[in-house]
N, C-alpha and C. Protein backbone atom coordinates (compact mmCIF):
# COMPACT_ATOMS: atom_id res chain seq x y z
N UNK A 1 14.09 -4.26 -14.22
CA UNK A 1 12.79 -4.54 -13.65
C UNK A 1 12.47 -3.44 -12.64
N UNK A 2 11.35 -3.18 -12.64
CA UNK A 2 10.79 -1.66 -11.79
C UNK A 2 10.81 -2.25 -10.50
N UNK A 3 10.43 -1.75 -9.55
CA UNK A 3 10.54 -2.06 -7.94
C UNK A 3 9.43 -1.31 -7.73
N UNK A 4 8.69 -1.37 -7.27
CA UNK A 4 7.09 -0.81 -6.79
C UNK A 4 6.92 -1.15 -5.51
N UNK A 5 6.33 0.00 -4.47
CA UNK A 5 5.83 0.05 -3.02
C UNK A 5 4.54 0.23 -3.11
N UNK A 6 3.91 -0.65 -2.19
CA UNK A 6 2.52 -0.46 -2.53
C UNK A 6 2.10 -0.70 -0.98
N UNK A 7 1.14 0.31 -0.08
CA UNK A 7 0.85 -0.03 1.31
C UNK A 7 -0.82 0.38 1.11
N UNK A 8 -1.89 0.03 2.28
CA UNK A 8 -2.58 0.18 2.50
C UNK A 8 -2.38 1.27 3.66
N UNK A 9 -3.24 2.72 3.40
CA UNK A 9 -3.28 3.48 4.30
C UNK A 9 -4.60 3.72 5.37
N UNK A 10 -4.75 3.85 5.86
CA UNK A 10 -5.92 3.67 6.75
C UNK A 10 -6.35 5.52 7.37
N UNK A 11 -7.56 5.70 7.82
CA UNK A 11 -7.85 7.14 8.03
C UNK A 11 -7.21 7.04 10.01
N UNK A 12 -6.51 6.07 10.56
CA UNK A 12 -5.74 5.90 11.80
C UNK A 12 -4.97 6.60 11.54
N UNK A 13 -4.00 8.03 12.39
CA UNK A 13 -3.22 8.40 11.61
C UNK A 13 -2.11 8.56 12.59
N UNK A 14 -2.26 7.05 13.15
CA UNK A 14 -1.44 6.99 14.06
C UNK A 14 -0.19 5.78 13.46
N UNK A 15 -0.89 5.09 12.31
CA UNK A 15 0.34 4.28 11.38
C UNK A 15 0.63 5.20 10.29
N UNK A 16 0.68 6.27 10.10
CA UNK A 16 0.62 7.09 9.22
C UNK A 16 2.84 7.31 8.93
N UNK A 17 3.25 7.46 10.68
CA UNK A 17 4.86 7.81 10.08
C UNK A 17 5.01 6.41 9.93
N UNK A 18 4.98 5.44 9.81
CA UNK A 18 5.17 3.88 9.52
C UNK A 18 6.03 4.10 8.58
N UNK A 19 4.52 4.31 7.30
CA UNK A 19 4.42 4.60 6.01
C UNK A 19 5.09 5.20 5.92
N UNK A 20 5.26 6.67 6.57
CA UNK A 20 6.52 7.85 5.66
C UNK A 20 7.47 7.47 5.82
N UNK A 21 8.00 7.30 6.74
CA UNK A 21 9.18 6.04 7.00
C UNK A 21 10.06 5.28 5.99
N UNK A 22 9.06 4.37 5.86
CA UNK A 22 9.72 3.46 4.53
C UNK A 22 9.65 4.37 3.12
N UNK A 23 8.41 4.98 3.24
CA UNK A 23 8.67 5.98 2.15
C UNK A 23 9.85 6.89 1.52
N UNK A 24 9.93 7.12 2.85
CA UNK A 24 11.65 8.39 2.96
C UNK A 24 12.58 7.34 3.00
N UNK A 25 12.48 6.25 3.01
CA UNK A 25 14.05 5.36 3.48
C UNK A 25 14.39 4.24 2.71
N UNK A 26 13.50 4.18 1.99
CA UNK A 26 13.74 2.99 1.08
C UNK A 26 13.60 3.89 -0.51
N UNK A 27 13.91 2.94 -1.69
CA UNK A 27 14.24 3.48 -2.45
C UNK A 27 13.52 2.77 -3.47
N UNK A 28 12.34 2.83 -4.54
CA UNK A 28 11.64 2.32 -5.27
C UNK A 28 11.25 3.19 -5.87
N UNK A 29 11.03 2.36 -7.00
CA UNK A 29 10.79 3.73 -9.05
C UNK A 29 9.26 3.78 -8.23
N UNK A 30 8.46 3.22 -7.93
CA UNK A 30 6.58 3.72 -7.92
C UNK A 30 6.30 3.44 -6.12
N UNK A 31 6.05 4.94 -6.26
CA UNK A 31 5.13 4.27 -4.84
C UNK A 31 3.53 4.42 -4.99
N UNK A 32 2.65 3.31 -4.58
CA UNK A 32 1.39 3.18 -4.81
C UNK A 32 0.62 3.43 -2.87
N UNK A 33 -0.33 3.92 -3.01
CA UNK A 33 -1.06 4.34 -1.83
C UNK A 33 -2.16 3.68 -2.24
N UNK A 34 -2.93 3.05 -1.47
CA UNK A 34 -4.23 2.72 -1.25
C UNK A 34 -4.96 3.33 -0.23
N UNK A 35 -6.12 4.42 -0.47
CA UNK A 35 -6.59 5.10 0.29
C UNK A 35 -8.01 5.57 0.07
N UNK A 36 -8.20 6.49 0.80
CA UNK A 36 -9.64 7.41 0.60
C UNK A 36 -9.08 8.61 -0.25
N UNK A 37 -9.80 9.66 -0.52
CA UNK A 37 -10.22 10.51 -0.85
C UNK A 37 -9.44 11.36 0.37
N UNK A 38 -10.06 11.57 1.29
CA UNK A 38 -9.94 12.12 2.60
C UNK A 38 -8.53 12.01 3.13
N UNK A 39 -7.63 10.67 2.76
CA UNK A 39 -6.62 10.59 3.54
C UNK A 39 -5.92 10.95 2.68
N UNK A 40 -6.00 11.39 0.91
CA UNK A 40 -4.93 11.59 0.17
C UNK A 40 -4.85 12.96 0.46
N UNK A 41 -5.75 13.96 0.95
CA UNK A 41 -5.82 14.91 1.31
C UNK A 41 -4.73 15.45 2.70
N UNK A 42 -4.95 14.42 3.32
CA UNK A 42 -4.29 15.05 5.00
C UNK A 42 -2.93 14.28 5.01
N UNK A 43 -2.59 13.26 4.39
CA UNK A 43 -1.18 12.55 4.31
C UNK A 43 -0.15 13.04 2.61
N UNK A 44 0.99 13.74 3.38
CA UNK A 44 2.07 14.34 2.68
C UNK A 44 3.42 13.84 2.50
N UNK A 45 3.45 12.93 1.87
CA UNK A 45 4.76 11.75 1.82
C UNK A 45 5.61 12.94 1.38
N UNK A 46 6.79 12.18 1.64
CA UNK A 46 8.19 13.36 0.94
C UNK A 46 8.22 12.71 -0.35
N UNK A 47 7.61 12.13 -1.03
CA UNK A 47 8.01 11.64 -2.41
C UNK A 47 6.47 11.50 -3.40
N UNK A 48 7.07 11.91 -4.33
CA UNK A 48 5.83 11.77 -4.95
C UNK A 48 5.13 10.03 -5.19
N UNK A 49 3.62 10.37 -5.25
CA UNK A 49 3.16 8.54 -5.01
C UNK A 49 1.75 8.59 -5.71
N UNK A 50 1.74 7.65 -6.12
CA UNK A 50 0.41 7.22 -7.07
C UNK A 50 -0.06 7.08 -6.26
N UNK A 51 -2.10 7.21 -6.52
CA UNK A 51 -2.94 6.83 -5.22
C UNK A 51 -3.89 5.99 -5.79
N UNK A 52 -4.48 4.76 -5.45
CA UNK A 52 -5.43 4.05 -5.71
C UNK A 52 -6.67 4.28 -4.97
N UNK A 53 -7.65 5.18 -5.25
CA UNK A 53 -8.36 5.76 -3.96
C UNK A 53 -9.65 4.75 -4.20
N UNK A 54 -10.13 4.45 -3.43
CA UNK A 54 -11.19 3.82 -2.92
C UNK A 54 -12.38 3.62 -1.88
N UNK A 55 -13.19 3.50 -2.06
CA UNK A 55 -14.77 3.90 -1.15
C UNK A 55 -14.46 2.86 -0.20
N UNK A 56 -13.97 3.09 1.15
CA UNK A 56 -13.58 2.17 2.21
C UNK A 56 -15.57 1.13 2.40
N UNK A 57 -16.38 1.92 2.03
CA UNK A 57 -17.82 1.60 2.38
C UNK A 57 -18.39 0.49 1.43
N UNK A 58 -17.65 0.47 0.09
CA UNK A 58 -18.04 -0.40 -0.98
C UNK A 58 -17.83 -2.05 -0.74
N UNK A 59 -18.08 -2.64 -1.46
CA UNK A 59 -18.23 -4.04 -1.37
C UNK A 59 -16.62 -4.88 -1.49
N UNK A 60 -16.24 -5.86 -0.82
CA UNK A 60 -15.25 -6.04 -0.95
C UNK A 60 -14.59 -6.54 -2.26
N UNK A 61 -15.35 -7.25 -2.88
CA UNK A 61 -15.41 -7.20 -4.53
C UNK A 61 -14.81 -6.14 -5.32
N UNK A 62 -15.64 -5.18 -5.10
CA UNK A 62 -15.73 -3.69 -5.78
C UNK A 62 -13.91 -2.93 -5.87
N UNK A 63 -13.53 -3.07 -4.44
CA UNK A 63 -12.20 -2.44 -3.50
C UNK A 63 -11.37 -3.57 -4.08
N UNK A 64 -11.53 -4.86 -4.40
CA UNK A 64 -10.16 -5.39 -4.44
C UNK A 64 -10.12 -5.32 -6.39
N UNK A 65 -11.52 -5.41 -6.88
CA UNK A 65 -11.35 -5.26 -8.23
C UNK A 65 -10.47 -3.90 -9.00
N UNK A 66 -10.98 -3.14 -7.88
CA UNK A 66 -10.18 -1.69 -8.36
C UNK A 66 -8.76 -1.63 -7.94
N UNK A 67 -8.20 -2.33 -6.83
CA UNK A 67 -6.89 -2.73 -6.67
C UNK A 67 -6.51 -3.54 -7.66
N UNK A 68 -6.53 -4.09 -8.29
CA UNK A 68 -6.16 -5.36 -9.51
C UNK A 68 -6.07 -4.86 -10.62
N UNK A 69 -6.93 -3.82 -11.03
CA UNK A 69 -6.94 -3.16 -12.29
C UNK A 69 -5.84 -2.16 -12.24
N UNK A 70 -5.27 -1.90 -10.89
CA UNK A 70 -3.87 -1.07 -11.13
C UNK A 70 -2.59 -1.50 -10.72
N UNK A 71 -3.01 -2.77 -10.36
CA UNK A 71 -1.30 -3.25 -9.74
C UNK A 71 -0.29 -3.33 -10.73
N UNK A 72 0.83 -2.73 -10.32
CA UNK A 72 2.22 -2.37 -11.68
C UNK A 72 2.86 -3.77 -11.89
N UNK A 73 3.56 -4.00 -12.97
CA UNK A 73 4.72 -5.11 -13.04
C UNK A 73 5.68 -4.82 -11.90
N UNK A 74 6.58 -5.92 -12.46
CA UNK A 74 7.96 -5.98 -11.62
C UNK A 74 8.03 -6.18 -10.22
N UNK A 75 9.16 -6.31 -9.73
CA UNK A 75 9.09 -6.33 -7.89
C UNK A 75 8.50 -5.58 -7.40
N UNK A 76 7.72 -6.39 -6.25
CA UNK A 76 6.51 -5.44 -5.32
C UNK A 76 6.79 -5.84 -3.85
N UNK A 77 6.82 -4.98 -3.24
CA UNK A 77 7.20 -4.48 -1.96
C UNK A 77 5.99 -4.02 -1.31
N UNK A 78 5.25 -4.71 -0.14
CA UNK A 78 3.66 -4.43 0.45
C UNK A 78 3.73 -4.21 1.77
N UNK A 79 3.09 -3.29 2.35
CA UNK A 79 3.33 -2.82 3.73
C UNK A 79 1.64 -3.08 3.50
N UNK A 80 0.87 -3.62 4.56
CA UNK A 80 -0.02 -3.64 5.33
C UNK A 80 -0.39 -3.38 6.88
N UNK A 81 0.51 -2.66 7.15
CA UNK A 81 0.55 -2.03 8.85
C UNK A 81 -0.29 -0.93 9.12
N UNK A 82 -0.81 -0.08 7.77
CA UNK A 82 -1.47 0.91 7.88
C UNK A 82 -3.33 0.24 7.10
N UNK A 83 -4.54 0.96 7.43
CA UNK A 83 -5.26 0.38 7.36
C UNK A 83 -6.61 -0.46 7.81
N UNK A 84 -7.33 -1.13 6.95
CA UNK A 84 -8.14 -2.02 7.85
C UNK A 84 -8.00 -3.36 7.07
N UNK A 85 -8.69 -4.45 7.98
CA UNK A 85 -8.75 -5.54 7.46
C UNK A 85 -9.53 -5.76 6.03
N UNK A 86 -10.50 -5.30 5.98
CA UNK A 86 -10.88 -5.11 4.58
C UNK A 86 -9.55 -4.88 3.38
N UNK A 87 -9.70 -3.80 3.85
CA UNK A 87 -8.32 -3.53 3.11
C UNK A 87 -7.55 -3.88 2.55
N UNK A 88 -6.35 -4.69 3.36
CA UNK A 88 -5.50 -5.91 3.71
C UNK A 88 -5.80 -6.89 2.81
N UNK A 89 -6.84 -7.42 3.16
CA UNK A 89 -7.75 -8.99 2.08
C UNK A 89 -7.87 -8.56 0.56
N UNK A 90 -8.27 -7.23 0.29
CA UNK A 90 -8.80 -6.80 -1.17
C UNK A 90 -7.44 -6.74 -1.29
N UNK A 91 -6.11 -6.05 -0.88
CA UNK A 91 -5.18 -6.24 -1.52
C UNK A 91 -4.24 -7.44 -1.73
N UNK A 92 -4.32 -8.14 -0.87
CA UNK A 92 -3.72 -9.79 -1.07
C UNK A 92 -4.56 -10.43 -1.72
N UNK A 93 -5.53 -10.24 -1.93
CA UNK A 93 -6.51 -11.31 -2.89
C UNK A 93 -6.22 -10.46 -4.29
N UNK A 94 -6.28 -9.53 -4.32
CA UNK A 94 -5.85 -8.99 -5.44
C UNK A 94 -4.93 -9.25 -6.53
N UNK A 95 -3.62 -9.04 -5.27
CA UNK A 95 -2.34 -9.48 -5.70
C UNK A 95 -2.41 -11.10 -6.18
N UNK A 96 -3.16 -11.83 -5.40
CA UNK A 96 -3.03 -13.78 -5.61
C UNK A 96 -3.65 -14.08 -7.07
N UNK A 97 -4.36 -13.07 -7.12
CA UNK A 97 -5.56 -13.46 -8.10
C UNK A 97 -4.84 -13.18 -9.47
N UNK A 98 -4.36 -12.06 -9.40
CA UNK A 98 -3.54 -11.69 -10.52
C UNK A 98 -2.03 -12.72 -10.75
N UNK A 99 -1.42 -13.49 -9.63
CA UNK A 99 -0.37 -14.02 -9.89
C UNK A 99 0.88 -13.32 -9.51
N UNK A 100 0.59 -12.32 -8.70
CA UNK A 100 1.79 -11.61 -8.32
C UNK A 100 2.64 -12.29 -7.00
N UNK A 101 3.90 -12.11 -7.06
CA UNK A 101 4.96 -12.24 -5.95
C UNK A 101 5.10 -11.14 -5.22
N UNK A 102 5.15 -10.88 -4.23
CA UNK A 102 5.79 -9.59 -3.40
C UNK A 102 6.50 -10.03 -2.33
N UNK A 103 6.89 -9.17 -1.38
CA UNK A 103 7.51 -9.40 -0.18
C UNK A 103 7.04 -8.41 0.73
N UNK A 104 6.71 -8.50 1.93
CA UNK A 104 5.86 -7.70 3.43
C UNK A 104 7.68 -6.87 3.51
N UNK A 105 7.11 -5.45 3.73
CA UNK A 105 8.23 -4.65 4.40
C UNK A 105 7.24 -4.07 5.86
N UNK A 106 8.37 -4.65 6.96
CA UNK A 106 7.82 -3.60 8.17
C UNK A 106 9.19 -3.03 8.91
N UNK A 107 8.86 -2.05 9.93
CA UNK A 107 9.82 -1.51 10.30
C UNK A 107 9.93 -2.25 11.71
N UNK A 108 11.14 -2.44 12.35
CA UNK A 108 11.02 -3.08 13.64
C UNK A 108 12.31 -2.39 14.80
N UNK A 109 12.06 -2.96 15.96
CA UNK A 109 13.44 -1.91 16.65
C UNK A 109 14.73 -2.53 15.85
N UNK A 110 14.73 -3.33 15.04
CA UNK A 110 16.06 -3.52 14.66
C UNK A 110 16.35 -3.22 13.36
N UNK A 111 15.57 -2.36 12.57
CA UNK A 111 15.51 -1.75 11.33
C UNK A 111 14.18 -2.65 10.22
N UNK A 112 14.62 -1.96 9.11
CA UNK A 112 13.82 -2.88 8.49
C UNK A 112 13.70 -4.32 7.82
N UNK A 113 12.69 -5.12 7.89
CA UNK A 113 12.72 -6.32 7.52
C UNK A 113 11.66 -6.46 6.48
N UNK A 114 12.01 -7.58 5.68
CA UNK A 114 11.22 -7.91 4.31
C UNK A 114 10.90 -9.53 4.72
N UNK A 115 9.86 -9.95 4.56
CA UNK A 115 8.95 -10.92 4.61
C UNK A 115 8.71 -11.82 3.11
């Protein structure tokens, strides 16, 4: 079964090492980005990563439909620390709607934890 990372990135690019973080430190066959245009541009993960890019301005409909039409099989692993609330909702409604399981990864002073 595949293992897939999937976070919401936000144009803040102050949660930005969050993300590289778990990126560089954890270990999963797909990593998925949810982003702009703009931020796939200025954010340089050490690993290569699929991007789900999306019009932060569009309807929330629109943003979570286009999240749904690409969410992968298998175990899913979701960071929402980076981002906006929009965001966040189109991708958990996404994920519910479709029937998916995942688990929240964040980083904390005591390493990382899964939710």
């Amino acid at each position: 079964m595949s293992k897939s990372f999937i976070a919401t990135l936000g144009v803040g690019k102050g949660t930005w090492g969050h993300v590289s973080r778990l990126i560089s430190e954890q270990e999963f066959d797909r990593i998925i980005l949810i982003s702009t245009d703009w931020v796939k541009e200025n954010f340089h993960p050490q690993k290569e990563c699929e991007w789900i890019l999306i019009n932060n301005r569009a309807g929330f409909d629109v943003i979570k439909d286009e999240i749904k039409q690409k969410l992968p099989e298998g175990e899913l692993t979701v960071s929402i620390i980076s981002g906006s609330g929009k965001e966040h909702t189109a991708l958990l409604s996404a994920l519910k709607e479709d029937g998916k399981e995942y688990k929240l990864i964040i980083l904390t002073g005591s390493g990382t934890k899964f939710y």
